[in-house]
Structures are given as C-alpha cells and as structure tokens.
Protein backbone atom coordinates (compact mmCIF):
# COMPACT_ATOMS: atom_id res chain seq x y z
CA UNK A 1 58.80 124.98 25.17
CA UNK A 2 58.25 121.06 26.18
CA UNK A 3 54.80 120.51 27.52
CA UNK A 4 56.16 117.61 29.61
CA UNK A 5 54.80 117.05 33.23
CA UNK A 6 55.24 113.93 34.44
CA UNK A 7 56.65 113.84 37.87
CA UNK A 8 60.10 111.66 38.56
CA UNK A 9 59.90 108.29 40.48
CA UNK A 10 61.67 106.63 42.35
CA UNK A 11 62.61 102.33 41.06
CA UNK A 12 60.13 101.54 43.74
CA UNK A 13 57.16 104.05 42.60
CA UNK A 14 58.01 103.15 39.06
CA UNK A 15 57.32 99.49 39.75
CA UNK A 16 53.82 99.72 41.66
CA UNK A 17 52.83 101.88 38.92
CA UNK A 18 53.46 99.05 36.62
CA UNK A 19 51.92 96.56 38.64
CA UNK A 20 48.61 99.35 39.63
CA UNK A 21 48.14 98.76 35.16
CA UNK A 22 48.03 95.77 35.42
CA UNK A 23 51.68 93.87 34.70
CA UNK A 24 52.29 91.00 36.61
CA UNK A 25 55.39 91.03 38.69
CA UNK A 26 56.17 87.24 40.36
CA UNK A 27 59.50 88.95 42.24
CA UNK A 28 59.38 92.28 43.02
CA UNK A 29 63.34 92.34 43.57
CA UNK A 30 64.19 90.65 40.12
CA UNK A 31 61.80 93.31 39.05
CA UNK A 32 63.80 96.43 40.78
CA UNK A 33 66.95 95.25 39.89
CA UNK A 34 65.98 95.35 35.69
CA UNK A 35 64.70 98.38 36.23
CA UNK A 36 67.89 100.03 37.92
CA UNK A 37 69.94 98.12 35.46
CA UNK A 38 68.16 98.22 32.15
CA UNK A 39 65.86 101.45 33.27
CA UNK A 40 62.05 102.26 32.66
CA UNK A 41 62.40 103.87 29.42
CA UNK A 42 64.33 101.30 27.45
CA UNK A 43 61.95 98.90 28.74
CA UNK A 44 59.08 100.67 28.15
CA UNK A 45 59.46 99.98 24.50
CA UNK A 46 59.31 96.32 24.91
CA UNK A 47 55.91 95.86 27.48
CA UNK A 48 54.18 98.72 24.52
CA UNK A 49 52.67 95.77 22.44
CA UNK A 50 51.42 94.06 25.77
CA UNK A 51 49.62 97.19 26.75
CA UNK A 52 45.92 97.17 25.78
CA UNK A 53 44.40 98.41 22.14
CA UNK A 54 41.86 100.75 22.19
CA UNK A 55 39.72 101.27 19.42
CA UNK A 56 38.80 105.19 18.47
CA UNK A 57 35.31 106.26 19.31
CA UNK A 58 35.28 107.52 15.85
CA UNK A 59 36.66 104.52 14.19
CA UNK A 60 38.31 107.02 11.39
CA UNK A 61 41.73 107.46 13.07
CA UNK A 62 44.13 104.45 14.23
CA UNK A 63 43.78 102.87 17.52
CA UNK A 64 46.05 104.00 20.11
CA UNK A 65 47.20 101.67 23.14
CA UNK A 66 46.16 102.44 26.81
CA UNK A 67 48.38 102.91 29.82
CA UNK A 68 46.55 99.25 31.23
CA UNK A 69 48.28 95.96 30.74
CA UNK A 70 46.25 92.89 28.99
CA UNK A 71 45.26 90.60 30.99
CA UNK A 72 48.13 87.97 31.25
CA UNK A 73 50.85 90.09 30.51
CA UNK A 74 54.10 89.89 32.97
CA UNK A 75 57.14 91.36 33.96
CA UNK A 76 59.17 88.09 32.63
CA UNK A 77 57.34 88.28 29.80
CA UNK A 78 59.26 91.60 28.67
CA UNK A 79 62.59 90.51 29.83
CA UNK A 80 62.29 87.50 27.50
CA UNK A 81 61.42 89.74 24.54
CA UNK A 82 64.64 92.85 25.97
CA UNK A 83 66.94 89.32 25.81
CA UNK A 84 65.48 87.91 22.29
CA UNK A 85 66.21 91.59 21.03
CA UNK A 86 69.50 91.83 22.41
CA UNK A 87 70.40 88.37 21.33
CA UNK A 88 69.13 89.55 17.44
CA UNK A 89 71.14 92.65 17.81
CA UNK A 90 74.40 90.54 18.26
CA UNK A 91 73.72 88.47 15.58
CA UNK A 92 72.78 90.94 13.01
CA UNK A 93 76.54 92.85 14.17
CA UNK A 94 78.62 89.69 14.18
CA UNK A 95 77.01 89.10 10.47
CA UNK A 96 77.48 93.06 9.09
CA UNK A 97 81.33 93.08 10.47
CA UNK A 98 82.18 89.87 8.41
CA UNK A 99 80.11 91.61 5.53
CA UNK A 100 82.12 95.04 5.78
CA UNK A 101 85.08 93.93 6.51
CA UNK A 102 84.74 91.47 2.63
CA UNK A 103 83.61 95.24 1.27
CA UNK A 104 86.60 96.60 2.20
CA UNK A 105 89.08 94.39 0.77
CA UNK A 106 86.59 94.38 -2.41
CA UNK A 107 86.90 98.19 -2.80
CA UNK A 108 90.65 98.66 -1.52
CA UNK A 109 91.54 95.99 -4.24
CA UNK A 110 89.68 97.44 -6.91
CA UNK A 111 90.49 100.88 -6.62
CA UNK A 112 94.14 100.75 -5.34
CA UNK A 113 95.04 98.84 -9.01
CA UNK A 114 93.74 101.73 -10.23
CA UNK A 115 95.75 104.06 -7.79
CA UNK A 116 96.41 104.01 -4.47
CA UNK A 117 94.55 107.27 -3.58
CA UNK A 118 92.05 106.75 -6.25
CA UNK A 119 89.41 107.77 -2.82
CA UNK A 120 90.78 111.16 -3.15
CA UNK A 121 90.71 111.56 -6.81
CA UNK A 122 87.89 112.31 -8.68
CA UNK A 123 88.64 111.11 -12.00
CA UNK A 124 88.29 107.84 -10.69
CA UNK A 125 84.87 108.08 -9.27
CA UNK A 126 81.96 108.96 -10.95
CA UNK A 127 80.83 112.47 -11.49
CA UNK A 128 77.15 112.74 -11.15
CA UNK A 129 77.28 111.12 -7.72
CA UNK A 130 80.31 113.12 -6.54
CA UNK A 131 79.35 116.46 -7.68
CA UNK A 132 76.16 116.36 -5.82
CA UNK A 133 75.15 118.99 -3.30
CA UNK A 134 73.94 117.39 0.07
CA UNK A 135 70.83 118.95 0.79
CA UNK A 136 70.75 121.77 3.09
CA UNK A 137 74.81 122.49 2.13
CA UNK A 138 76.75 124.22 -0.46
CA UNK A 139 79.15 121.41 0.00
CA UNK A 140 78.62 118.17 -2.16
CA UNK A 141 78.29 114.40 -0.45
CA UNK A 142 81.76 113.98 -1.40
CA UNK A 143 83.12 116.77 -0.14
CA UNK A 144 81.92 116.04 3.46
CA UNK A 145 82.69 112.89 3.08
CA UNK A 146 85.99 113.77 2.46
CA UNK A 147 86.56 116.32 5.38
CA UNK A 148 85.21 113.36 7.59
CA UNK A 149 88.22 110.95 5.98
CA UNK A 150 90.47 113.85 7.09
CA UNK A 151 88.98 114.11 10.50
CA UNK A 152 89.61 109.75 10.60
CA UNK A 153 92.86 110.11 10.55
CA UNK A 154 93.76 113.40 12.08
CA UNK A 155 92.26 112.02 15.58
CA UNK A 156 93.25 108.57 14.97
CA UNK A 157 95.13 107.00 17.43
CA UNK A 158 95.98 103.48 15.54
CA UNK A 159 99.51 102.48 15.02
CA UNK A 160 99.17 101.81 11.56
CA UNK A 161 98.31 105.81 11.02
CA UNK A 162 100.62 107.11 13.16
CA UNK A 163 103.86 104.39 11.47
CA UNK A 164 101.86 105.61 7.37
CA UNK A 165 102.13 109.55 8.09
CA UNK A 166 105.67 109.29 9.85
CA UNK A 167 107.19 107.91 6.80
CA UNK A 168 104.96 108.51 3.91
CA UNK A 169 102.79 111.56 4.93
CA UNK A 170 99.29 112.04 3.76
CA UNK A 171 97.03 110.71 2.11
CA UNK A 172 96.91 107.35 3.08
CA UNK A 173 96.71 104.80 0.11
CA UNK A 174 93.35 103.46 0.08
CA UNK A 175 94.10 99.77 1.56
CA UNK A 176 94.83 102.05 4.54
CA UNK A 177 92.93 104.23 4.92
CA UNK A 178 89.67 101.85 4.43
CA UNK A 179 90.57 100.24 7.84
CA UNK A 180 89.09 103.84 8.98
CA UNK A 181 85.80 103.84 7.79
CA UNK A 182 82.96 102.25 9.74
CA UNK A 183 79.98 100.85 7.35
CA UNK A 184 78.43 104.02 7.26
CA UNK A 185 81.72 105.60 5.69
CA UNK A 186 82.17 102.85 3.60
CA UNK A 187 78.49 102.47 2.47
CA UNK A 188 78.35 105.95 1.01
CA UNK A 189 81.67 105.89 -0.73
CA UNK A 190 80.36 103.16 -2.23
CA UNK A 191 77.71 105.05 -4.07
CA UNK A 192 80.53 107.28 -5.26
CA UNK A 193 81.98 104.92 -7.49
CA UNK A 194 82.08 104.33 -10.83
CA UNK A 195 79.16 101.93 -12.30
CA UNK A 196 81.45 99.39 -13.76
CA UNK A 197 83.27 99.32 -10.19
CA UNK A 198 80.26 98.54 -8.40
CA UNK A 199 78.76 96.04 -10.64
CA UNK A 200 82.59 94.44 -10.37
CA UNK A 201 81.54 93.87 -6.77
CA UNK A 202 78.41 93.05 -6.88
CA UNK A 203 78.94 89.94 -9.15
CA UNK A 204 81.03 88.85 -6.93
CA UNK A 205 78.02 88.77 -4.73
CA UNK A 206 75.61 87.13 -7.29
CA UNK A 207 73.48 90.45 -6.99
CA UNK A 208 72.42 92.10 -10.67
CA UNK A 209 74.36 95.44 -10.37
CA UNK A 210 75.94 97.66 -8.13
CA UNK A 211 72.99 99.64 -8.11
CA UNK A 212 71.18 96.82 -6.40
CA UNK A 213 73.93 96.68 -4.04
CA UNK A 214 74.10 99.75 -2.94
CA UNK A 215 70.18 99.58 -1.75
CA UNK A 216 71.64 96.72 0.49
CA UNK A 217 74.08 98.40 1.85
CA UNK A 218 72.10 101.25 3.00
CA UNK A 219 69.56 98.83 4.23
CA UNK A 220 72.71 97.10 6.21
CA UNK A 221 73.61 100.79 7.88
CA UNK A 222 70.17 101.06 9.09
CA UNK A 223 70.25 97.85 11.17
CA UNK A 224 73.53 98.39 11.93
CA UNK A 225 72.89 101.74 13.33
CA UNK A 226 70.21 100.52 15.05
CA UNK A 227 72.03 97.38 16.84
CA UNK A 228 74.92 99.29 17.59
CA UNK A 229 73.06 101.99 19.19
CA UNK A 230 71.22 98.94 21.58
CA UNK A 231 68.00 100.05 20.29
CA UNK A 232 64.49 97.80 19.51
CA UNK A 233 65.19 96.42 16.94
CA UNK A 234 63.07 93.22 16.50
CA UNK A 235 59.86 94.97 15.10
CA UNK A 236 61.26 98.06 13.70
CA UNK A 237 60.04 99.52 10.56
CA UNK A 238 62.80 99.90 8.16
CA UNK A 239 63.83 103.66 6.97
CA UNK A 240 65.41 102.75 3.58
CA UNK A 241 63.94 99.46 2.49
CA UNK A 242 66.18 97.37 -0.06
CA UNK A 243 65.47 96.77 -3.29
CA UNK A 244 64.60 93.48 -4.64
CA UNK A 245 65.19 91.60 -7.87
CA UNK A 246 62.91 90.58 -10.31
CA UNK A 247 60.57 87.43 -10.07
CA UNK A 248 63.60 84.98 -11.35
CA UNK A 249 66.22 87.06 -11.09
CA UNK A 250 67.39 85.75 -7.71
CA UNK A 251 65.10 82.70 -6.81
CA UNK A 252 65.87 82.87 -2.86
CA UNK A 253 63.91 85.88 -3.01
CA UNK A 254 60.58 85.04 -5.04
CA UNK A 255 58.73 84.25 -2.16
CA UNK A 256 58.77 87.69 -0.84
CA UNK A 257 58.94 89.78 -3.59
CA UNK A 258 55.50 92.02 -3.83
CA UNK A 259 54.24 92.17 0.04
CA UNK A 260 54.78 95.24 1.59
CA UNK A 261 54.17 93.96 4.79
CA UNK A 262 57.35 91.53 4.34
CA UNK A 263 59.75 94.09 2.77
CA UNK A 264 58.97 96.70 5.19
CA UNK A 265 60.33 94.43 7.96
CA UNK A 266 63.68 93.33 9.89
CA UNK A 267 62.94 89.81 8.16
CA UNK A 268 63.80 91.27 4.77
CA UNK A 269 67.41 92.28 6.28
CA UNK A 270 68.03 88.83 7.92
CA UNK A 271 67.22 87.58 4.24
CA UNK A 272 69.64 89.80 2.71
CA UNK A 273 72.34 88.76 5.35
CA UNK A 274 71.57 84.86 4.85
CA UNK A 275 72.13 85.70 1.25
CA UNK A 276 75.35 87.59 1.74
CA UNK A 277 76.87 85.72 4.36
CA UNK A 278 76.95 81.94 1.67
CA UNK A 279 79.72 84.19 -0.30
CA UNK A 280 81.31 86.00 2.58
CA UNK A 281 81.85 83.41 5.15
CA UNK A 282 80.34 79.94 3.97
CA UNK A 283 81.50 77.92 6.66
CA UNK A 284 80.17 80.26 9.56
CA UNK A 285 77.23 79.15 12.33
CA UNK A 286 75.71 82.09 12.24
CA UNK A 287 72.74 80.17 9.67
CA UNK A 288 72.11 77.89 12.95
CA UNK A 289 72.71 80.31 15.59
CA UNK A 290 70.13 82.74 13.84
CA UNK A 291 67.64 79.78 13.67
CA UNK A 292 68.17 78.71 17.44
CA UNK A 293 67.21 82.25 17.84
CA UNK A 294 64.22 82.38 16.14
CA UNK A 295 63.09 79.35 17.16
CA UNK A 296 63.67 80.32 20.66
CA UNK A 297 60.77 83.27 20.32
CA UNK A 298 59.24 83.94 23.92
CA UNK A 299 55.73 82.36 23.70
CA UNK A 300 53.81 86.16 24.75
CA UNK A 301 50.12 85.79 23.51
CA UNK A 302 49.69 88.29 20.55
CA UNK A 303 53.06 87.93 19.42
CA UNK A 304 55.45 86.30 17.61
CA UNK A 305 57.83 86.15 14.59
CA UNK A 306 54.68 87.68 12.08
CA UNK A 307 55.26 91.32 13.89
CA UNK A 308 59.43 90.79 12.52
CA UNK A 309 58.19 90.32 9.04
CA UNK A 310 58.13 86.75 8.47
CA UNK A 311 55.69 85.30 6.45
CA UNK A 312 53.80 82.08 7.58
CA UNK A 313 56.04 79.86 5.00
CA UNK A 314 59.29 81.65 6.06
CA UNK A 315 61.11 78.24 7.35
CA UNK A 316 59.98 76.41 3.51
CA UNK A 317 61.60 79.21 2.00
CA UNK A 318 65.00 78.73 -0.20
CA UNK A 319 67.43 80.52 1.96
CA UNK A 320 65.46 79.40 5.22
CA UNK A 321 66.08 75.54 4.04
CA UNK A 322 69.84 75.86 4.38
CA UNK A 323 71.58 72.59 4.97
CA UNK A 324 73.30 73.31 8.19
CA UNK A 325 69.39 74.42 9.67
C-alpha cells in the first residue's frame, strides 16, 4: 500500500509554498500560468539542483537536498533551464530521425538483395542472437519481435499497407515493411543480424564493427525515448552507455575515452550524433544550431554544461572544432 500523504493544492497554494522555501518569484501571474501549463511535477525536476545540499550528520551516506531554495535561486531561473531542455530534446529528435531513417534504407538494401522477406527468415539472420530467450519468457527476442511486426501492420492505417496486402498479401517485403518500425524496432533487429551485415553498415559509418554500432544504437533509443517522452533530459544519467573505440581507433573520440564521468553523460550521445550526422546529412545546421544551444546555457550559479558531461576542453575537441561552428 503507498505511504503517500501529501495533501492536493491548489496553483495558488502550490506557488506560496514555493516562494515560503525560498524561490524567488518576480510575477506571480507568469508564475501561475507555468504552473497550470507545464504543472508542479514536471517542473519540480528542473528547480531540484537549485534546492539546498545538505550534508549527512554521519558523513557516511550521500547528501540529500532540502525542501529550501539557495539563496538566489528564481522562478525564471527554472523556466530558462525547462526551455534549454526542451530546446535539447528537439535537437537530439531532429538528429536521430535523419539517423534512422539512413538505417533503414541501409538495412532494407542489404537484406532485400538477399530476399525481400529476409526479416522473417531466419536463415538470413544470425542464430545465436535470434534463438535467444528474452528473460522472463519462453519466447525468444525474435519471436516477440516478430509478433510486434505483425501487430505493425495489422493496426496500421498507412496507405502503403493497406495498397501492399490488397494486392500482394503478407508479409511485406522488407523495404516496406521497415517504414513500420520506430528506432526501437529497428535498433533491436539490428542486433539480429548477421555479423558481416552489420559490419557492412557500420563501415559505411567509419565505426570498427557492427558490434560497435549496435552499442550506439541502443545508446540512440535511450535518448530518444527519453526526448520523445518530454522528459529531463539535459543531466540524465545514461542506462546503456556506448561503447567507445580504442585510443586511435577513432581520433574524434580520444579526448574522452577513460572518464567515467564523461561517458556516463548526455555529452557522450551529442558526440556520437556529431559523429554520425558528417555521413548522414553533411550539409545540415544542426552542428551550429546545437552550438547556439549550448552556448546559450542559462547563467544559474552552480550550474552549467559540466553537470551534461562536458569536459572543460569540450569546444577544443575534434568534433567540437567543426568548420561550420
């Protein structure tokens, strides 16, 4: 049974109680409104690192932040930091669509000169991954994965899978069918391919093998999930960190190989994307906007771009010293 007692307020009670800990609030009515239209909760996660540390009377377990504001700390402040988020979210989508989209013409071409419903056949993927039982099932990864293909199409909608089962029937042929799959889809099927296939595509990329790529990708689905979902991203811890080459494998990348504190962040993704984004779309803006961005970090005392990952010599780095910057 939740233990959870805190009583429901109103917009109005939930903004004195803001301002009674001590968060400056220049117009209460700009103030109200964000709150009706963004809501306490969401916000809540981005005035946390403005509340106060406190240090544990033990000093042997972590310290935990009080309910009471530092001194300083404002109501505009956490809109600017809600809008840088939102702003990073946008970018980090418009960059993973152009990147998925280039994934799925790499594996529909690759696999439909093979045969068009080489998805469906195992013989053409590889048999360790496919044969695997998803943990907690007595179904294998590519079984369910399969049964969600099937449930694509069955409640799709699109024209193009309505005009394909009309004449042809099912399955779809793979250049299809791929139109289907949202990153998360396509990022797993990935790991069911064959080893040759994936390093195939991840030359293309200039990344060592397809193993390699296939820690980016799930890296990708993370932030993607993440942005998609309009959470906090900005500081977020990554779930599956991405792996990372050699010292002189990939030179963009020896500056941050070996610190934790780098890899573990959303800095190592917007690395990855910078990376990704010279073979994918070359001519795009997206470089600039994404440095306008970061350049444009709200000036909050205790913060800045260290808590995203980025090490003090992030703008000297190889991919930071893009041309177009």
């Amino acid at each position: 049974m939740s233990t959870y007692n805190k009583p429901y307020l109103t917009f109005e009670q939930q903004l004195d109680l803001l301002k009674n800990r001590g968060l400056g609030v220049a117009d209460d009515a700009k103030a109200l409104f964000y709150l009706q239209h963004i809501g306490y909760y969401r916000l809540s996660a981005y005035w946390y690192p403005l509340r106060q540390i406190v240090q544990s009377q033990d000093n042997c377990t972590s310290p935990s932040r009080s309910n009471v504001f530092q001194p300083g700390s404002t109501f505009d402040q956490v809109l600017k930091l809600y809008v840088f988020d939102k702003r990073l979210r946008l970018l980090v989508l418009d960059a993973v669509e152009r990147i998925e989209v280039a994934l799925r013409v790499d594996v529909a071409y690759l696999l439909g000169e093979k045969d068009p419903f080489a998805h469906t056949k195992p013989e053409f993927l590889n048999s360790r991954s496919i044969n695997k039982k998803q943990d907690g099932t007595d179904c294998t990864s590519y079984q369910n994965w399969i049964k969600k293909n099937n449930n694509l199409i069955d409640r799709s909608k699109e024209d193009f899978v309505i005009h394909y089962e009309r004449k042809y029937g099912k399955p779809l042929p793979i250049w299809v069918v791929v139109e289907l799959w949202e990153f998360g889809m396509l990022s797993i099927f990935f790991q069911f391919m064959k080893r040759n296939d994936k390093d195939n595509i991840a030359a293309k990329y200039g990344l060592p093998s397809g193993h390699f790529m296939q820690s980016w990708l799930l890296g990708l689905n993370f932030v993607r999930n993440v942005a998609a979902h309009h959470s906090r991203l900005w500081n977020k811890n990554l779930i599956h960190q991405p792996k990372l080459p050699q010292l002189g494998a990939m030179p963009d990348f020896d500056p941050i190989i070996g610190q934790p504190a780098v890899e573990s962040r959303v800095f190592v993704m917007l690395c990855i994307l910078l990376y990704l984004m010279r073979t994918v779309s070359p001519n795009s803006s997206w470089p600039v906007r994404l440095r306008q961005l970061l350049d444009s970090f709200p000036l909050i005392h205790g913060l800045s771009l260290e808590s995203m990952g980025f090490p003090d010599n992030w703008a000297t780095q190889p991919l930071w010293m893009c041309k177009k910057f």
